[in-house]
Protein backbone atom coordinates (compact mmCIF):
# COMPACT_ATOMS: atom_id res chain seq x y z
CA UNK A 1 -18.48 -3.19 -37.76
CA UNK A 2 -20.22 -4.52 -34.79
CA UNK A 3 -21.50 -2.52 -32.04
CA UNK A 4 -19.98 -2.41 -29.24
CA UNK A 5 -21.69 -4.17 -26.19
CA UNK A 6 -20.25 -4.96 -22.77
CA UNK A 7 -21.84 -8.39 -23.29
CA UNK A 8 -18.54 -10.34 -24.81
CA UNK A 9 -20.64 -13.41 -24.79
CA UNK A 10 -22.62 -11.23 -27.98
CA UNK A 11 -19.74 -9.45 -29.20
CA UNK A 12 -18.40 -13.38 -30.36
CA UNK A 13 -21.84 -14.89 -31.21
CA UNK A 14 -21.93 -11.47 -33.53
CA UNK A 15 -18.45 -12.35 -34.82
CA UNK A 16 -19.44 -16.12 -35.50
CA UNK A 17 -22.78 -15.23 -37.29
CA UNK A 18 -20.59 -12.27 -39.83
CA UNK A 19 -18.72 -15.18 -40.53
CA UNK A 20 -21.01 -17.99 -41.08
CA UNK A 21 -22.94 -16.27 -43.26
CA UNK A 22 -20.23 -15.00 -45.67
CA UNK A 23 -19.17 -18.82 -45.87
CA UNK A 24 -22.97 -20.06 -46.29
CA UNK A 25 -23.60 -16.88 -48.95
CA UNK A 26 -20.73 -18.41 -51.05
CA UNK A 27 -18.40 -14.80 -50.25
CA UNK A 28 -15.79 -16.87 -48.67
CA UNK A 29 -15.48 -20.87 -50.29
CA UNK A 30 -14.21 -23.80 -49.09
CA UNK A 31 -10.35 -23.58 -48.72
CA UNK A 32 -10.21 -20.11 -48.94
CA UNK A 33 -8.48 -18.41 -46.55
CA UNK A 34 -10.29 -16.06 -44.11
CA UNK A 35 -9.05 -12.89 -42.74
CA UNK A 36 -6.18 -13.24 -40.00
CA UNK A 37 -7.61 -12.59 -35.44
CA UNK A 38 -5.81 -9.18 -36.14
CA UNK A 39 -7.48 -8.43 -39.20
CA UNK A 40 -11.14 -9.60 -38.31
CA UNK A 41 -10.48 -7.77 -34.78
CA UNK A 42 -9.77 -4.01 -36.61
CA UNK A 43 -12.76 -5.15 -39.03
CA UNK A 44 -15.64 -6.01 -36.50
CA UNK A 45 -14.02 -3.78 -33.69
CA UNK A 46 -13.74 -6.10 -31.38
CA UNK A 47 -11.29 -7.17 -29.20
CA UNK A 48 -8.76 -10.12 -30.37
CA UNK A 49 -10.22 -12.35 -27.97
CA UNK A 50 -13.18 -11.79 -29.10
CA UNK A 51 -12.30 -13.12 -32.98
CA UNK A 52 -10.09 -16.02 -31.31
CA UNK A 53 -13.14 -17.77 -29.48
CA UNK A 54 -15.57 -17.30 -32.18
CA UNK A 55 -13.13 -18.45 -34.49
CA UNK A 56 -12.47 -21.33 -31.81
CA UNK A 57 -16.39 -22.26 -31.90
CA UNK A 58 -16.63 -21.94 -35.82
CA UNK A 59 -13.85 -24.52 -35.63
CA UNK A 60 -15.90 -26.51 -33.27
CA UNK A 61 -18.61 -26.36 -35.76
CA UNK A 62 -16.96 -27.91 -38.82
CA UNK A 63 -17.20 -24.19 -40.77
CA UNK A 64 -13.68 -23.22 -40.40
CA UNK A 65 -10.10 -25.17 -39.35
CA UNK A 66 -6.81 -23.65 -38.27
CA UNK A 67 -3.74 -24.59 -40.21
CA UNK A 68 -0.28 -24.32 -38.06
CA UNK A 69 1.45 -21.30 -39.41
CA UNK A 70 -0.99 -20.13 -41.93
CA UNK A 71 -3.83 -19.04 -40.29
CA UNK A 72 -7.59 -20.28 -40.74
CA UNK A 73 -9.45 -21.44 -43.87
CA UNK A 74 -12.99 -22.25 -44.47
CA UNK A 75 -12.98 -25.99 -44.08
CA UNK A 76 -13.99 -28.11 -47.35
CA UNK A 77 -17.71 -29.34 -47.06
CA UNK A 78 -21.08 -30.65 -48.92
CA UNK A 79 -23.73 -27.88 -49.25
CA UNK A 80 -25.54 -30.97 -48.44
CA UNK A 81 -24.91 -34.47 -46.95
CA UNK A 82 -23.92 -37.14 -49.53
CA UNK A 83 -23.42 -40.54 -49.14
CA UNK A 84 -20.60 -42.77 -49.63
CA UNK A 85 -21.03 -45.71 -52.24
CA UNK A 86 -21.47 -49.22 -50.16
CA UNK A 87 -19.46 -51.55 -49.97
CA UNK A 88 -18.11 -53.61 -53.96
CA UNK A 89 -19.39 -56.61 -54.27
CA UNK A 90 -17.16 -57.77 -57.36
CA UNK A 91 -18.15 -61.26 -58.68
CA UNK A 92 -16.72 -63.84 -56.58
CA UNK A 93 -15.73 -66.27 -59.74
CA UNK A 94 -11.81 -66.24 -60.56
CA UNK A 95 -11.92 -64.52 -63.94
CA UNK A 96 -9.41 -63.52 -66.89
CA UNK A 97 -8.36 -59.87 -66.89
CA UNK A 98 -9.36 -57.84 -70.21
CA UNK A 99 -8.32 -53.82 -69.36
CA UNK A 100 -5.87 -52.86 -71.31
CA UNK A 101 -7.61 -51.27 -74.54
CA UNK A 102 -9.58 -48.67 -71.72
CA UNK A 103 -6.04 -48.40 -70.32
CA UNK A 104 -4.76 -47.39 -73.41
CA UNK A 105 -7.65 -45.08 -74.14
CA UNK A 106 -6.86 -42.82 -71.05
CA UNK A 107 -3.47 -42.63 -71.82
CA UNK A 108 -4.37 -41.51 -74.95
CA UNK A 109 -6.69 -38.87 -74.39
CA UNK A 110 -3.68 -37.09 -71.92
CA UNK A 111 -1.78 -35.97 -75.16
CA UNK A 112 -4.89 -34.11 -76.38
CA UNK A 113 -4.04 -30.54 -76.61
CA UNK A 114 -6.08 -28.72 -74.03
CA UNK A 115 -7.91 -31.34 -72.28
CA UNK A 116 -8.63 -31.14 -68.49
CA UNK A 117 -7.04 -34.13 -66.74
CA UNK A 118 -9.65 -35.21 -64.73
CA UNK A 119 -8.59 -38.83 -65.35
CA UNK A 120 -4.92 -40.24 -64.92
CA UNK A 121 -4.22 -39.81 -61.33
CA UNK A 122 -0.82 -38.22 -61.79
CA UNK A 123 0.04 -34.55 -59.99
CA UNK A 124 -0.28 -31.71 -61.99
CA UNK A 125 3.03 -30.16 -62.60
CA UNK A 126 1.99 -26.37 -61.30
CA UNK A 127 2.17 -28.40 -57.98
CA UNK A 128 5.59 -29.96 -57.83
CA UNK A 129 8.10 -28.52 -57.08
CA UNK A 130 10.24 -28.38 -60.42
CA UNK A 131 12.10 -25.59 -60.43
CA UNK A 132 14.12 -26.93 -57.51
CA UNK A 133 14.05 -30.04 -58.77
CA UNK A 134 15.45 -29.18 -61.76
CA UNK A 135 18.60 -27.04 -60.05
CA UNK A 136 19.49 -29.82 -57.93
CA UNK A 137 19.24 -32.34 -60.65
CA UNK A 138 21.49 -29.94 -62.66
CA UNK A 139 24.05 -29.65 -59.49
CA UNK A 140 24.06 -33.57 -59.21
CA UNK A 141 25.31 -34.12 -62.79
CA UNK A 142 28.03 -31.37 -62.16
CA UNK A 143 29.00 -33.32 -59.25
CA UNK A 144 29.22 -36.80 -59.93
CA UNK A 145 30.42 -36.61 -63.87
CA UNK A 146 30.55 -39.85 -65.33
CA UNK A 147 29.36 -41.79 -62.36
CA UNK A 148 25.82 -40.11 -62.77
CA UNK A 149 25.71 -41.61 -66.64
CA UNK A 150 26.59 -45.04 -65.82
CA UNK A 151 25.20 -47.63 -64.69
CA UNK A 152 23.51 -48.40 -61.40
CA UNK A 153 22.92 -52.00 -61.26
CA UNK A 154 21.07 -53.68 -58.48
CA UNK A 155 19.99 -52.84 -55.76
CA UNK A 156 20.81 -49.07 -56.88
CA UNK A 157 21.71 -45.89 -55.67
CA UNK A 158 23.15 -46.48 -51.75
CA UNK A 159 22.47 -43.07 -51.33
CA UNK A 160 18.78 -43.01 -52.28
CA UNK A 161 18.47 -46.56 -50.50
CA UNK A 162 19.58 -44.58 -47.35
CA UNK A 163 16.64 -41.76 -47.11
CA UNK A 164 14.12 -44.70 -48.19
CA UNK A 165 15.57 -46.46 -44.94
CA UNK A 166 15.40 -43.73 -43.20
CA UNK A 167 11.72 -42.69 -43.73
CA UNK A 168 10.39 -46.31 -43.25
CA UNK A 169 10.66 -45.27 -39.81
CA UNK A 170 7.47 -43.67 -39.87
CA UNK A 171 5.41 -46.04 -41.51
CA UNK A 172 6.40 -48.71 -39.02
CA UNK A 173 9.09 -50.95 -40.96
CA UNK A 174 12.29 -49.66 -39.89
CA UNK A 175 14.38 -51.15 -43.08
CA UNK A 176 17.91 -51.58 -43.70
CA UNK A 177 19.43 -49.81 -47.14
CA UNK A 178 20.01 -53.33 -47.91
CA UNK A 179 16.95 -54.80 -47.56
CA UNK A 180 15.79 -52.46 -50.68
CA UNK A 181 16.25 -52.21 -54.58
CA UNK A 182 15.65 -49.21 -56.65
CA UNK A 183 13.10 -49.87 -59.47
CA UNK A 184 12.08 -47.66 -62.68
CA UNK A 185 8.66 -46.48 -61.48
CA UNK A 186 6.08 -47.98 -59.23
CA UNK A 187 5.02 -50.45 -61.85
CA UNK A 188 8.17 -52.10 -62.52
CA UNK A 189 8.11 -52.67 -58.66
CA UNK A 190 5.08 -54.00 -59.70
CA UNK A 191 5.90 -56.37 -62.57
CA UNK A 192 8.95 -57.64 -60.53
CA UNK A 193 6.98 -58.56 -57.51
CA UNK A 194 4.41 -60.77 -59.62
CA UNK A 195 6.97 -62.43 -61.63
CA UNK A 196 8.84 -63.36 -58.38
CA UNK A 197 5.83 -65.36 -56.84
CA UNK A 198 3.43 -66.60 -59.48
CA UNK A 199 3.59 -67.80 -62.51
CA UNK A 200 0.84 -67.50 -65.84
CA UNK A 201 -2.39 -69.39 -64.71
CA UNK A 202 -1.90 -68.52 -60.93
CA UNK A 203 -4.80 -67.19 -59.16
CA UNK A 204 -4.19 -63.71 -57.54
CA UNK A 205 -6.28 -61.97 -55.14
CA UNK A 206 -7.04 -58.22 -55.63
CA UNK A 207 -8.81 -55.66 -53.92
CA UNK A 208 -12.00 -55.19 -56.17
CA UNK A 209 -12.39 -51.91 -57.39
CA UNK A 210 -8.48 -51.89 -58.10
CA UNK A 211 -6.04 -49.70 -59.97
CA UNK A 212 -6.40 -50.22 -63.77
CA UNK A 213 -2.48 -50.33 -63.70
CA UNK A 214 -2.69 -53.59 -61.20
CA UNK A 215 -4.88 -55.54 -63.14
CA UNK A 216 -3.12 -54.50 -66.83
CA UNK A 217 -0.37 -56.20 -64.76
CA UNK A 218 -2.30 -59.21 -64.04
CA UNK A 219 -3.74 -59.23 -67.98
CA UNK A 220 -0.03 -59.26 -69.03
CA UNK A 221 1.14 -62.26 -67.21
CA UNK A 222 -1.63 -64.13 -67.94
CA UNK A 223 -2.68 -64.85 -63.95
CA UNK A 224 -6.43 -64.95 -62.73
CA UNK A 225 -8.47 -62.77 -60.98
CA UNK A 226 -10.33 -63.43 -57.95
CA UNK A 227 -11.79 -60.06 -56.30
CA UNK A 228 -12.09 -59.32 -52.67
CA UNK A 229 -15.19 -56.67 -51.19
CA UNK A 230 -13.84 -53.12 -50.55
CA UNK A 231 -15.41 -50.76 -48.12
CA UNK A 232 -15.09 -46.87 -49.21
CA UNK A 233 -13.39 -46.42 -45.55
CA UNK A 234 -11.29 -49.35 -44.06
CA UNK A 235 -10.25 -51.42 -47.47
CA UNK A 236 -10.58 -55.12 -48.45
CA UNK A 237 -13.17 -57.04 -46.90
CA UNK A 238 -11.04 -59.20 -44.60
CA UNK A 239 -13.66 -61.62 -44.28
CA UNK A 240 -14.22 -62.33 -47.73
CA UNK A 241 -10.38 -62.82 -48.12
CA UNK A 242 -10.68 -65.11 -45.75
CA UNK A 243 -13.02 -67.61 -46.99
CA UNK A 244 -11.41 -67.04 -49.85
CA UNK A 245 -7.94 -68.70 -48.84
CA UNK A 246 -9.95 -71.49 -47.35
CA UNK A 247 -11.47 -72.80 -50.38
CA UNK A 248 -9.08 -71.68 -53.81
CA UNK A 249 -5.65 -71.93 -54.48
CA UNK A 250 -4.54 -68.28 -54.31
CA UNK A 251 -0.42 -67.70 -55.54
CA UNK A 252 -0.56 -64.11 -53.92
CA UNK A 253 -2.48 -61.07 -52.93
CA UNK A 254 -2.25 -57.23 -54.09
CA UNK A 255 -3.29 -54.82 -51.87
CA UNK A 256 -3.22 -50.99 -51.70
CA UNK A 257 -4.10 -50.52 -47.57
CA UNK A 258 -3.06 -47.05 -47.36
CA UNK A 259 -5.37 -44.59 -49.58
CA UNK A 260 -6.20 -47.48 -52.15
CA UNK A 261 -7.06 -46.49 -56.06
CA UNK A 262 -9.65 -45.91 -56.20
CA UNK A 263 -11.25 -45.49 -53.15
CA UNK A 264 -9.07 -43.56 -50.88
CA UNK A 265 -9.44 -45.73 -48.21
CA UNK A 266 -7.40 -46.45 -45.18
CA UNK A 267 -7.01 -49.96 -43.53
CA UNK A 268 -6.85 -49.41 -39.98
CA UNK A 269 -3.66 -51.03 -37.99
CA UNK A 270 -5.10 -53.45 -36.62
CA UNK A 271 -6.90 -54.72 -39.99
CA UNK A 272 -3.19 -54.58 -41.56
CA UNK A 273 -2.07 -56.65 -38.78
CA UNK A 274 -4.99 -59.71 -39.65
CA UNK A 275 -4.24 -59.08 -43.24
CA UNK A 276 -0.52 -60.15 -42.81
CA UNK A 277 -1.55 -62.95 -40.40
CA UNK A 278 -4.41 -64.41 -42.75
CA UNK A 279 -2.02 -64.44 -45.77
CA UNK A 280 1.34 -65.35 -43.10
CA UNK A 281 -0.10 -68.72 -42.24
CA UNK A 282 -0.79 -70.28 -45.99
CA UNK A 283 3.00 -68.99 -47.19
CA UNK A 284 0.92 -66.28 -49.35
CA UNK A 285 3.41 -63.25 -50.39
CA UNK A 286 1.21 -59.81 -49.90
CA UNK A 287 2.51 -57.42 -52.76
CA UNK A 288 1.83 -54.09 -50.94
CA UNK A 289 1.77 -51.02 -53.08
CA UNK A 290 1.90 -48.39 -50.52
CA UNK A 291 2.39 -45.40 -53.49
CA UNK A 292 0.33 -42.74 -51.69
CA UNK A 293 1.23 -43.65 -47.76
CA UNK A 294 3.09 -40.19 -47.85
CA UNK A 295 -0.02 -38.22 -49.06
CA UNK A 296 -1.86 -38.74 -45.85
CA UNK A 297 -4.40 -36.23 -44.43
CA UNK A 298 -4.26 -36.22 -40.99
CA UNK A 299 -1.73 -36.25 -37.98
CA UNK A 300 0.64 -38.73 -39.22
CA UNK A 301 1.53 -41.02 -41.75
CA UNK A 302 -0.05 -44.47 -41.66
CA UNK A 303 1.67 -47.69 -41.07
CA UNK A 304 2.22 -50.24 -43.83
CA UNK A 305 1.74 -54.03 -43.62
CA UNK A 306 4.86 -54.60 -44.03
CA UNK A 307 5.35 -52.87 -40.22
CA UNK A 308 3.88 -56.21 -39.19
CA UNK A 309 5.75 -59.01 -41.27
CA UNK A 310 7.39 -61.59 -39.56
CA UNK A 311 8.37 -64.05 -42.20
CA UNK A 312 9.63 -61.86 -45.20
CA UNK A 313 6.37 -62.33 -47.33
CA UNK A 314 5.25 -59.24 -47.81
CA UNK A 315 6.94 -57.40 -50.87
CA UNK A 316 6.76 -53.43 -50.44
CA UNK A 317 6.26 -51.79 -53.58
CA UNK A 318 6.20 -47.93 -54.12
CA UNK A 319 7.66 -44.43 -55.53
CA UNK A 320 7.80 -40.66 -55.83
CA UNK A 321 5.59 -40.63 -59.21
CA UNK A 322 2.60 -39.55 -56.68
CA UNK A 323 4.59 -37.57 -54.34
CA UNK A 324 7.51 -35.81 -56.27
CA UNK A 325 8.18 -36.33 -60.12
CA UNK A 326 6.57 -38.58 -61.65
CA UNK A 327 8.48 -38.49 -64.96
CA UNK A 328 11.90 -39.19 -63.13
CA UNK A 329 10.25 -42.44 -62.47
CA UNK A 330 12.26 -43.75 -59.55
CA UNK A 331 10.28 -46.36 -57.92
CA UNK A 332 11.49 -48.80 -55.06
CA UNK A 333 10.79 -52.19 -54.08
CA UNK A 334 11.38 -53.99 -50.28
CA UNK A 335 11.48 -58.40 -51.50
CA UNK A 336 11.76 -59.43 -48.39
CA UNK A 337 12.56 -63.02 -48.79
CA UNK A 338 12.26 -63.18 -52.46
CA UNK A 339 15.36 -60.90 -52.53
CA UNK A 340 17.27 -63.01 -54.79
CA UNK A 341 14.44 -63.53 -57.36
CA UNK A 342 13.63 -59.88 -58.18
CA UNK A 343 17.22 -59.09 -57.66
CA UNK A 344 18.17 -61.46 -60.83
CA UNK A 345 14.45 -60.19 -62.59
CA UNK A 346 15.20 -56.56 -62.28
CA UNK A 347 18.67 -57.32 -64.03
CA UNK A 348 16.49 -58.80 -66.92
CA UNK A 349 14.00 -56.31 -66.92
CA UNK A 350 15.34 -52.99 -67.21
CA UNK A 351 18.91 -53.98 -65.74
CA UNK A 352 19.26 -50.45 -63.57
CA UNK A 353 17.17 -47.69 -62.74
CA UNK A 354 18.48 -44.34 -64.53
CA UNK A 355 21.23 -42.83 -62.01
CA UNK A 356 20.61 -39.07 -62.26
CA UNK A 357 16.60 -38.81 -61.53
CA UNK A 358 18.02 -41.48 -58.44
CA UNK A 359 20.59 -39.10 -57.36
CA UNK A 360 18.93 -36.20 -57.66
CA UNK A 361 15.57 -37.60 -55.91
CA UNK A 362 18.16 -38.71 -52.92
CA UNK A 363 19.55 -35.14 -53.01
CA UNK A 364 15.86 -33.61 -52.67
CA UNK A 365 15.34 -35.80 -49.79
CA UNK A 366 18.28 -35.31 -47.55
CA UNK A 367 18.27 -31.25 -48.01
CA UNK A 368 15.49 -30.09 -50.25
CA UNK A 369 13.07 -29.48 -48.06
CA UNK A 370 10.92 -32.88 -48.61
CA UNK A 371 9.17 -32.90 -45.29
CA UNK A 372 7.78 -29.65 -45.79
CA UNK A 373 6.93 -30.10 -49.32
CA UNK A 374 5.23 -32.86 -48.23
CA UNK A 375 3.11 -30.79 -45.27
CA UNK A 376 2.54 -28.54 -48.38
CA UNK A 377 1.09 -30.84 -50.75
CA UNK A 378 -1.06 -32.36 -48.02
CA UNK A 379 -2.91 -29.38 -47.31
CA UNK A 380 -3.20 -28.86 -51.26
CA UNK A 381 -4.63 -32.15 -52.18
CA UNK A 382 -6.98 -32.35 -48.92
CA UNK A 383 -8.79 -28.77 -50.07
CA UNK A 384 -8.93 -29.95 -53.89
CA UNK A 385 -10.42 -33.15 -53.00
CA UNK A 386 -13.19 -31.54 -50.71
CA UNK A 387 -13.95 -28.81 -53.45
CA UNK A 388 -14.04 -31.33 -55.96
CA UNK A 389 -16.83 -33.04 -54.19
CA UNK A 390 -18.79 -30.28 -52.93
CA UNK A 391 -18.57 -29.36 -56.85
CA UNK A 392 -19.86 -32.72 -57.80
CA UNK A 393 -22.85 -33.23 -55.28
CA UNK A 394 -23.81 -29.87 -56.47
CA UNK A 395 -23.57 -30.53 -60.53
CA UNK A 396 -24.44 -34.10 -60.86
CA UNK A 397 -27.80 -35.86 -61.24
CA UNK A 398 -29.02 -37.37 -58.08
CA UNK A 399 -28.61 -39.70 -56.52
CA UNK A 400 -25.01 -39.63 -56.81
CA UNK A 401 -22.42 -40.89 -53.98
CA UNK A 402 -18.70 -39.81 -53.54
CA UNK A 403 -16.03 -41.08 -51.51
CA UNK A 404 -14.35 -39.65 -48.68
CA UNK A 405 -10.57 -40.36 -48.96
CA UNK A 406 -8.17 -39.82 -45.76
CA UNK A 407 -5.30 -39.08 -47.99
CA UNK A 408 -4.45 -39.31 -52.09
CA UNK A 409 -6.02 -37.02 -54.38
CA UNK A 410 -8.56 -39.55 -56.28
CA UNK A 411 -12.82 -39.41 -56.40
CA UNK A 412 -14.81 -42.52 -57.03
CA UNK A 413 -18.42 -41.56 -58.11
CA UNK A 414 -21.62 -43.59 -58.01
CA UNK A 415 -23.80 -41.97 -60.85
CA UNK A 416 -27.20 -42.99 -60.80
CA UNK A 417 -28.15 -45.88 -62.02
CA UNK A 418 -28.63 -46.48 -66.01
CA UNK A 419 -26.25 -43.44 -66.51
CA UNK A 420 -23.40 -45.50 -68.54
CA UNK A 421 -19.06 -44.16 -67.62
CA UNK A 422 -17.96 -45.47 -71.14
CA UNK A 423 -20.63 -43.35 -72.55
CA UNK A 424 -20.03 -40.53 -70.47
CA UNK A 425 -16.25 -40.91 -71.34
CA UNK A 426 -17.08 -40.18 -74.81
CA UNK A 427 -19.60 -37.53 -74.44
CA UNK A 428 -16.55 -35.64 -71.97
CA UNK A 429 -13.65 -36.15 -74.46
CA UNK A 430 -15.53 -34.52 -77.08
CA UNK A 431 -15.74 -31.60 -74.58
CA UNK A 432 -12.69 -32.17 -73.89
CA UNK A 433 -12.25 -33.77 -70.65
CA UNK A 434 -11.03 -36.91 -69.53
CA UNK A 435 -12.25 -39.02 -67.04
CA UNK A 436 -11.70 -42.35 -65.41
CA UNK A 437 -14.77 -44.96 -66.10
CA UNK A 438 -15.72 -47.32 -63.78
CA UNK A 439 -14.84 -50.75 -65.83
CA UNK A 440 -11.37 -49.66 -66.12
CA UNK A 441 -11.40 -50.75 -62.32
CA UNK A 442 -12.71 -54.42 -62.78
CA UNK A 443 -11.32 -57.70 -64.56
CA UNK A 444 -14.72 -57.55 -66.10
CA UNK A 445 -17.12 -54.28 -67.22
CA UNK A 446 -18.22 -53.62 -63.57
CA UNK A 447 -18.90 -50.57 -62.24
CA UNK A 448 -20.60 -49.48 -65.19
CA UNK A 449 -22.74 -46.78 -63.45
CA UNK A 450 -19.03 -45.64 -61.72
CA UNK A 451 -15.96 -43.06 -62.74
CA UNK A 452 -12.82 -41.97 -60.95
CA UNK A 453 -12.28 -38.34 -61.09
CA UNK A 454 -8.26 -37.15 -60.12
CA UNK A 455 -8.18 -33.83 -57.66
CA UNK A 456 -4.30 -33.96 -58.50
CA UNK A 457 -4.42 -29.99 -60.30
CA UNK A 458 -4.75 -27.05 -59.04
CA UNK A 459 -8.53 -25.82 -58.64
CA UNK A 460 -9.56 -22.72 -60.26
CA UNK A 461 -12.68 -22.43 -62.57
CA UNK A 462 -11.44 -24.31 -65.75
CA UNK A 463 -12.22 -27.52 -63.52
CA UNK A 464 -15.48 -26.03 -62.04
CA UNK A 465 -16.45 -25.49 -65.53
CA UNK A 466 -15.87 -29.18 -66.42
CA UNK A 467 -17.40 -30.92 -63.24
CA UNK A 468 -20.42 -28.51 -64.44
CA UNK A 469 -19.89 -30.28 -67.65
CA UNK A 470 -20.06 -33.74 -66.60
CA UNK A 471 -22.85 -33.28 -64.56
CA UNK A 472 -25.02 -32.03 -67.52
CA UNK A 473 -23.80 -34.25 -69.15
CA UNK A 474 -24.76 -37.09 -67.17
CA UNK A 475 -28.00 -35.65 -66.84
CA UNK A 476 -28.80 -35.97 -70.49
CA UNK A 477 -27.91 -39.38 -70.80
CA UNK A 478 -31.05 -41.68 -70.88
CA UNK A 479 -31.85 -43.51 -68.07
CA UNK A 480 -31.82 -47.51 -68.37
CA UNK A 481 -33.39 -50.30 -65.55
């Protein structure tokens, strides 16, 4: 307890300095949650007042940040500054796309008994919400009887084409029900939107590191690579792109502007808006996967590109596999003017996305509580991804350098240099954990000195234990020029 002094501007520097040092002494960690004004007023005997300005000023500091109707948590931070990795610079030559055997490899090691999932970027299932899920799901099929298992050719189900409409509000777009078509997963979306605008040869521009899935995609069809620059913070290199379209033929562009895989990072508006433009006057279609838009961590959710298309070339792709149930796979797609064309390719593909998960997903989103799921999750995934990199500046080999995502739940690591991800892959799967190595992210073995690390579970100390892991395990690895 602190004495009492008639000095209040002591009585809060007192409370401020009790505090700080149980956060800096490791008593209270980041995202735990510190005692309520009440509580800290009976335990320092001082007035509530008191507690609320230092509180206010530990805010201020960084140490601490208030959370509306839960109180205040010890914010997530370094125990000492890190850097972010600089800017890609992928080889500028268009290039065949070999991923898929590392692709397969990481799918792989998820069915090993036991292993900690530090690699596929899917949510872990403690944090979904499945038991409601599962009752409304139930409730659905009771509902609509043979409608829910038949059927639901394209565009799909009106009534989860409604809440899709109706949340494109806040990302800018403001779509019509019509204007979309249900999909089986975000890649299908995917798939559908490549086939519609090129064809095997064509010459696509990615962002460069890119989601493994993306260029698997590419690898498939048999189109070209040509990578674009990506800064850790704002996304492609705009410049680069631009140059680019002057001198190559390019059929189309992927793009991940809102909390890209596997960076994290967030285009800013008015970046979105040149993107659109740029691509808008040489008839190039931007395929915009906009999969984590929803996981956003701060005030509000960020615009897509899409918000600023004016000729229909921009093809939204995107799903609740990151946000809600990722084994319903329910997946959407926005064709703007290639309607028709993925229309008549989704028919071929998979003919209709399966009606229950779509009716029950629709039924979560009008009255299950979605929006404050969604608040929920936010909070979740922002305090895992800050412990996950205080836990990795702290256990890896220096110099290391870790990205700073504004929303998602995905790490991209710079070890140091000679430390080899595909051999730090294997050294971690015999321990048991999987990871994400940098090549997987590349049309070519880039990024060899890089891995992705997914802050999707909850974290407790099974994955303190394995960051520990990987870090000593990098360590031992022999160092190469």
């Amino acid at each position: 307890m602190i004495h009492e002094s008639t000095d209040h501007d002591s009585l809060y520097r007192q409370v401020c300095q009790k505090v700080e040092g149980l956060i800096r002494g490791g008593t209270w960690r980041p995202g735990d949650r510190i005692p309520s004004v009440r509580q800290a007023s009976r335990q320092h005997g001082v007035s509530i007042t008191t507690v609320l300005q230092a509180y206010l000023a530990l805010e201020d500091q960084g140490l601490i940040e208030a959370r509306p109707k839960s109180g205040f948590f010890v914010r997530p931070q370094l125990l000492k500054p890190v850097a972010e990795p600089k800017v890609s610079r992928p080889r500028s030559a268009v290039t065949a796309v070999t991923v898929g055997g590392l692709q397969s490899r990481l799918f792989e090691a998820s069915r090993i008994p036991g292993i900690v999932p530090l690699g596929g970027a899917a949510p872990g299932a403690e944090l979904l919400p499945v038991e409601k899920l599962n009752r409304i799901l139930a409730g659905v099929a009771r509902r609509h009887g043979r409608s829910a298992v038949s059927y639901d050719v394209p565009p799909g189900s009106a009534a989860l084409r409604r809440e899709i409409a109706r949340r494109s509000v806040d990302a800018g777009a403001n779509l019509a029900p019509d204007e979309i078509i249900t999909t089986s997963g975000g890649t299908e979306a995917l798939m559908l939107a490549l086939r519609a605008v090129t064809r095997p040869g064509d010459v696509v521009a990615v962002e460069l590191p890119a989601y493994f899935g993306v260029l698997h995609a590419l690898e498939v069809l048999q189109l070209k690579v040509v990578g674009i620059p990506m800064h850790p913070r704002t996304g492609m290199d705009l410049d680069v792109l631009e140059k680019v379209l002057k001198t190559r033929s390019v059929a189309a562009c992927v793009a991940v502007p809102n909390f890209s895989n596997p960076l994290g990072s967030l285009m800013p508006d008015s970046h979105k808006e040149r993107l659109v433009e740029l691509l808008a006057a040489r008839e190039v279609p931007l395929i915009e996967d906009d999969i984590f838009g929803e996981l956003y961590f701060g005030d509000h959710r960020p615009r897509t590109a899409l918000s600023y298309d004016r000729k229909g070339l921009v093809i939204l792709c995107s799903s609740f596999s990151k946000t809600l149930a990722p084994g319903y796979r329910v997946g959407w797609i926005v064709p703007g003017r290639f309607y028709k064309e993925i229309q008549a390719l989704k028919l071929t593909s998979t003919l209709a996305t399966a009606t229950l998960p779509e009716l029950a997903v629709a039924e979560f989103l009008a009255n299950g509580g979605y929006d404050h799921y969604l608040r929920s999750i936010r909070r979740t995934y922002a305090d895992n991804v800050g412990r996950f990199r205080q836990a990795v500046a702290a256990s890896f080999p220096g110099p290391v350098t870790i990205t700073q995502p504004q929303g998602g739940f995905v790490l991209w690591v710079e070890l140091p240099k000679g430390v080899d991800a595909l051999r730090l892959d294997d050294a971690a799967l015999e321990q048991k954990i999987s990871i994400a190595p940098g090549p997987m992210f590349s049309p070519k073995p880039d990024f060899g000195n890089f891995i992705r690390l997914s802050c999707a579970h909850p974290w407790n100390a099974r994955m303190e234990r394995a960051i520990g892991t990987l870090g000593r395990l990098a360590a031992q690895q022999p160092r190469t020029a």
